[in-house]
N, C-alpha and C. Protein backbone atom coordinates (compact mmCIF):
# COMPACT_ATOMS: atom_id res chain seq x y z
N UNK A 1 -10.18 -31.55 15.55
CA UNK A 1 -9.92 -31.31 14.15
C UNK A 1 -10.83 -30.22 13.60
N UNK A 2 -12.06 -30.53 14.11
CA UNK A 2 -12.72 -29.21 13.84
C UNK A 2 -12.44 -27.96 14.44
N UNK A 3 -11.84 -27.63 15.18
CA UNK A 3 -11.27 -26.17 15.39
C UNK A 3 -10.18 -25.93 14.87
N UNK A 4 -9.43 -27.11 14.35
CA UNK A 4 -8.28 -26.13 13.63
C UNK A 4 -8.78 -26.12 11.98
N UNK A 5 -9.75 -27.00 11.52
CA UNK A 5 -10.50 -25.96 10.61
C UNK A 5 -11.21 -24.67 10.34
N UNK A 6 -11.82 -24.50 11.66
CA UNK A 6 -12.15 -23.13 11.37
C UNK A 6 -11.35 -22.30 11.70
N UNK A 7 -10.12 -22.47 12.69
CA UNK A 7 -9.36 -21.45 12.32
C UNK A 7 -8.30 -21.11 11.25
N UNK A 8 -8.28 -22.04 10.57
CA UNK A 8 -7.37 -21.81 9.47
C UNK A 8 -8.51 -21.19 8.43
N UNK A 9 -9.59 -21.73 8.03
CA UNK A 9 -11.00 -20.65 7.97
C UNK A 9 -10.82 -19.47 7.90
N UNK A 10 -11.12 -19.18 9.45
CA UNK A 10 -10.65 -17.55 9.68
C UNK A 10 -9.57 -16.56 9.74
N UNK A 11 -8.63 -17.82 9.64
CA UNK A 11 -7.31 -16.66 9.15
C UNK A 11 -6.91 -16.60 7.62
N UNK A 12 -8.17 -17.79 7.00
CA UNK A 12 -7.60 -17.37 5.37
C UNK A 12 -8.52 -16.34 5.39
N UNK A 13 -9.68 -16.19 5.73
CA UNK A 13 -10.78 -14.92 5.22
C UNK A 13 -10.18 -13.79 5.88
N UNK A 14 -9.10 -13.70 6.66
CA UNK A 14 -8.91 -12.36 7.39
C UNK A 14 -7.54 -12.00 6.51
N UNK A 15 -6.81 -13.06 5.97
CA UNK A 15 -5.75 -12.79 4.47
C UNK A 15 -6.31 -12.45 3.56
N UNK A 16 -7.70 -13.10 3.17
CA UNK A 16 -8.24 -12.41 1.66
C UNK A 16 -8.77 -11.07 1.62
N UNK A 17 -9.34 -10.84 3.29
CA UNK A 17 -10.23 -9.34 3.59
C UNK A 17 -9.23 -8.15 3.39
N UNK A 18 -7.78 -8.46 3.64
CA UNK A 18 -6.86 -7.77 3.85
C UNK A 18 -6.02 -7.21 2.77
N UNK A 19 -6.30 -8.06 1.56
CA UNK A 19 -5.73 -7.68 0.56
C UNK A 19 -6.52 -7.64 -0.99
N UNK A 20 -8.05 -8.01 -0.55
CA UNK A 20 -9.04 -7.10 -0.72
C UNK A 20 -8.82 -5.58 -0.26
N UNK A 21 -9.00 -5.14 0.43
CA UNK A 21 -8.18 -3.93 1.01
C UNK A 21 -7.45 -3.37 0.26
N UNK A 22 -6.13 -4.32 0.33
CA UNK A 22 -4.96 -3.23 -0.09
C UNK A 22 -5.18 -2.94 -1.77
N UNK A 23 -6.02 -4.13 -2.53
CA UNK A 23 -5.90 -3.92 -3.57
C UNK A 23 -7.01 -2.67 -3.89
N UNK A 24 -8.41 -2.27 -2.98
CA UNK A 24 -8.81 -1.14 -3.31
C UNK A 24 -8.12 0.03 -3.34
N UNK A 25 -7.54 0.23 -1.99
CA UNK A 25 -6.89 1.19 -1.79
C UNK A 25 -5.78 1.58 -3.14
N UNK A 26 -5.05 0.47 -3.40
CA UNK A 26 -4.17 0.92 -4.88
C UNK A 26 -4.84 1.35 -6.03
N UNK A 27 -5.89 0.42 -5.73
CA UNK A 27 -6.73 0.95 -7.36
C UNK A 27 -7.81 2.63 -7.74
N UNK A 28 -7.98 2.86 -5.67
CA UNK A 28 -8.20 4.34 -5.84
C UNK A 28 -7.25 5.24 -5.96
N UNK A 29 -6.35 4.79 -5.69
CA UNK A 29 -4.47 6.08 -5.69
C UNK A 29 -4.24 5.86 -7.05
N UNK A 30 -4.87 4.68 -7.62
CA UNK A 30 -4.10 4.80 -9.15
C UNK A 30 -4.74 5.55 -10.03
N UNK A 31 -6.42 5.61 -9.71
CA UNK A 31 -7.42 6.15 -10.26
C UNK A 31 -6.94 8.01 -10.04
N UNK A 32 -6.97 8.09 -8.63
CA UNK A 32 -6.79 9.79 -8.31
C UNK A 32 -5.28 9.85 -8.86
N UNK A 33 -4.13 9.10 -9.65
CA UNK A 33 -3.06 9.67 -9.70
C UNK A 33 -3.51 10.09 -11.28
N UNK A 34 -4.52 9.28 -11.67
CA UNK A 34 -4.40 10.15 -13.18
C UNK A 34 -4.99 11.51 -13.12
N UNK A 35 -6.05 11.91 -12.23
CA UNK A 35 -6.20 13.62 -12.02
C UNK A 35 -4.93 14.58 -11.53
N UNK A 36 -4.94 15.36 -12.38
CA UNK A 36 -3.90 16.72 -12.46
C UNK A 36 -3.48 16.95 -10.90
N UNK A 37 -2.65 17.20 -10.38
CA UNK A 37 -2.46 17.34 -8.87
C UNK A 37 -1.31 19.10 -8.61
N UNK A 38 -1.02 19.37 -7.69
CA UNK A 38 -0.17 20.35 -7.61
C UNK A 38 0.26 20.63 -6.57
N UNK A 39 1.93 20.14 -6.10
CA UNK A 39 1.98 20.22 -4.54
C UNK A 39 2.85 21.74 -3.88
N UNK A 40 1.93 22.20 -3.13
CA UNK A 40 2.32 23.92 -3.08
C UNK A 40 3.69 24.31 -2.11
N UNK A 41 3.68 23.38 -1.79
CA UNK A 41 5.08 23.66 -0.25
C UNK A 41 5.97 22.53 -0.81
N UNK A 42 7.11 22.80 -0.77
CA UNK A 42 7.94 21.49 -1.03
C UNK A 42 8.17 20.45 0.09
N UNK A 43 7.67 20.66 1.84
CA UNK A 43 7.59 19.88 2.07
C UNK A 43 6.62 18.97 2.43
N UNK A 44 5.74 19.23 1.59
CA UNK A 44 4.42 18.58 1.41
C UNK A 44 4.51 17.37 0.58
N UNK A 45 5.73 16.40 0.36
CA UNK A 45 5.39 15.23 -0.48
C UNK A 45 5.03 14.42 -0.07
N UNK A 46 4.23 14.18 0.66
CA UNK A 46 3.14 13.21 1.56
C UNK A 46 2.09 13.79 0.90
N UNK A 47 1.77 14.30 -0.01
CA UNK A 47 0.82 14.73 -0.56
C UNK A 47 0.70 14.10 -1.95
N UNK A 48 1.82 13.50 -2.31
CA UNK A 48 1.79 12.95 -4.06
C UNK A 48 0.92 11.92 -3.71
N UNK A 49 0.41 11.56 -4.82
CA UNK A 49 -1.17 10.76 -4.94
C UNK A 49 -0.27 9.20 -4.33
N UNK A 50 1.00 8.47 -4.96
CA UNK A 50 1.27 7.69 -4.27
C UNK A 50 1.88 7.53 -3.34
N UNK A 51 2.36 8.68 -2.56
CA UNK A 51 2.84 8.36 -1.65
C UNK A 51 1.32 8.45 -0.44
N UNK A 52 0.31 8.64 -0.82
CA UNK A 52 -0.77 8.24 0.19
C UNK A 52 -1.10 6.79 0.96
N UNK A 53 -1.39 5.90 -0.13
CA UNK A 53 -1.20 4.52 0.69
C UNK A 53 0.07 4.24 1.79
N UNK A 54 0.92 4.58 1.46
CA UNK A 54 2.23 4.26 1.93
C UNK A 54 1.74 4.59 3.19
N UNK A 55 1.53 5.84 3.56
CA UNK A 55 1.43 6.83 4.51
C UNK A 55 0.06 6.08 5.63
N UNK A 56 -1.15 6.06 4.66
CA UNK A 56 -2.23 5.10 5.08
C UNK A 56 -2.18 4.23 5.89
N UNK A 57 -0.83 3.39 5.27
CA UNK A 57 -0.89 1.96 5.75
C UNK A 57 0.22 1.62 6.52
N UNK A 58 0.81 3.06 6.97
CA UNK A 58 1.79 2.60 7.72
C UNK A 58 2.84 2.35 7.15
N UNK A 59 3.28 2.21 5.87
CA UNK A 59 4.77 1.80 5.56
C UNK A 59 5.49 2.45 4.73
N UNK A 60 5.07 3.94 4.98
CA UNK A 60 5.72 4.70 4.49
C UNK A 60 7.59 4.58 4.81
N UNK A 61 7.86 4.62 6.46
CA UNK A 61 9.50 4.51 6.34
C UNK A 61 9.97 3.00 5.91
N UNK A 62 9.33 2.16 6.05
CA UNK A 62 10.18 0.67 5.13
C UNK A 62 9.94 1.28 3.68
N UNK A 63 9.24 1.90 2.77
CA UNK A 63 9.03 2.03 2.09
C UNK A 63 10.63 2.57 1.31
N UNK A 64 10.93 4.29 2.17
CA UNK A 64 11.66 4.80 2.19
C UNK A 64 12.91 4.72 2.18
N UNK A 65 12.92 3.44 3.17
CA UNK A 65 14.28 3.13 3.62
C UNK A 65 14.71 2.04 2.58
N UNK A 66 13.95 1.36 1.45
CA UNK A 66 14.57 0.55 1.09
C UNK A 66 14.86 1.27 -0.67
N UNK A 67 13.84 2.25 -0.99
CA UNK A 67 13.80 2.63 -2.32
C UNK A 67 13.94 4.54 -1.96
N UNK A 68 15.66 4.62 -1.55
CA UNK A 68 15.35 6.26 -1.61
C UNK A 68 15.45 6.77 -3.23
N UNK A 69 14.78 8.09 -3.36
CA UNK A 69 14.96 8.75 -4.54
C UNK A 69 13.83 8.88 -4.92
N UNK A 70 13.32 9.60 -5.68
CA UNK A 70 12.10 10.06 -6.08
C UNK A 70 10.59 8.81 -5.78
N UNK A 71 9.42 9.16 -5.74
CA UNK A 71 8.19 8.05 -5.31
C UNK A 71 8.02 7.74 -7.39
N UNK A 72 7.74 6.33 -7.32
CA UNK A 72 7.03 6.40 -8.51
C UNK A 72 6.12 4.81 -8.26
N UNK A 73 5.08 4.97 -9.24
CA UNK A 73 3.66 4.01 -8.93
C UNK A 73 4.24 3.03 -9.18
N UNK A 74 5.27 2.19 -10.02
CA UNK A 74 5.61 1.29 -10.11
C UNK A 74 6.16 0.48 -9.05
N UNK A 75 7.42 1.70 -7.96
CA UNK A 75 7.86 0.94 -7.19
C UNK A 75 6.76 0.93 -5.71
N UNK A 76 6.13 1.40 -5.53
CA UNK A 76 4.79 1.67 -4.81
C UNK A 76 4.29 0.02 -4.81
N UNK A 77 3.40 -0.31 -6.15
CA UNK A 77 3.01 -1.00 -6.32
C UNK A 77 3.55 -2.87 -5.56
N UNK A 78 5.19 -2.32 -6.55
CA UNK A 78 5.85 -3.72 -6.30
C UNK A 78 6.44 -3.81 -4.51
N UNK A 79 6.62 -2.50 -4.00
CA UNK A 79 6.85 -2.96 -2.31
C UNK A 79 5.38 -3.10 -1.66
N UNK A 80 4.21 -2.34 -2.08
CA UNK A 80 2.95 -3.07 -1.12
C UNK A 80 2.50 -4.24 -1.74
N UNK A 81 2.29 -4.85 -2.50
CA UNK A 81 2.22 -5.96 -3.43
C UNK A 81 3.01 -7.08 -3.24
N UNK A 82 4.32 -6.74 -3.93
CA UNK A 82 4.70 -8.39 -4.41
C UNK A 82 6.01 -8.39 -3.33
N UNK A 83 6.58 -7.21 -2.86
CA UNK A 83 7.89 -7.36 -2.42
C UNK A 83 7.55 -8.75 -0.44
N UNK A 84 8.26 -9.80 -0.50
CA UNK A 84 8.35 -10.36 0.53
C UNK A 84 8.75 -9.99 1.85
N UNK A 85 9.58 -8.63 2.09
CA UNK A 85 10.14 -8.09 3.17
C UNK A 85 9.01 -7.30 3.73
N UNK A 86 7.62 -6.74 3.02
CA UNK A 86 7.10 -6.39 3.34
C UNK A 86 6.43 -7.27 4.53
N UNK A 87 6.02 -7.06 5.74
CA UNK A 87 4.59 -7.23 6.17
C UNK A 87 3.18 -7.40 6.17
């Protein structure tokens, strides 16, 4: 009984470490999206301030594939965040 306490232990602290994480990471893309930006090549939109996490973390094509049409912080937010299909 005591080992499946500590591993349930260590897989809640490795869920909280993880989204500790993701929530820095959003809160620095949200911070750098309010500085002025300017993207010089058009196919440089891997360069918009939110489409960085995406890219970061790997989920840029689920990202893509489920919300085509322009990037905006809202839907960013709600697929690394709250959406369940995510990973």
């Amino acid at each position: 009984m005591l080992s499946r306490a500590a591993n349930n232990l260590y897989w809640m602290s490795r869920h909280i470490e993880r989204a500790e994480n993701t929530a820095r990471l959003l809160d620095v893309t949200y911070r750098m999206s309010l500085l002025p930006y300017h993207i010089r090549e058009s196919e440089q939109t891997w360069a918009q301030p939110w489409a960085l996490p995406l890219v970061i973390s790997g989920l840029a094509s689920g990202y893509y594939a489920r919300h085509p049409g322009p990037l905006s912080a809202d839907n960013v937010l709600r697929f690394m965040v709250l959406d369940a299909a995510n990973p």
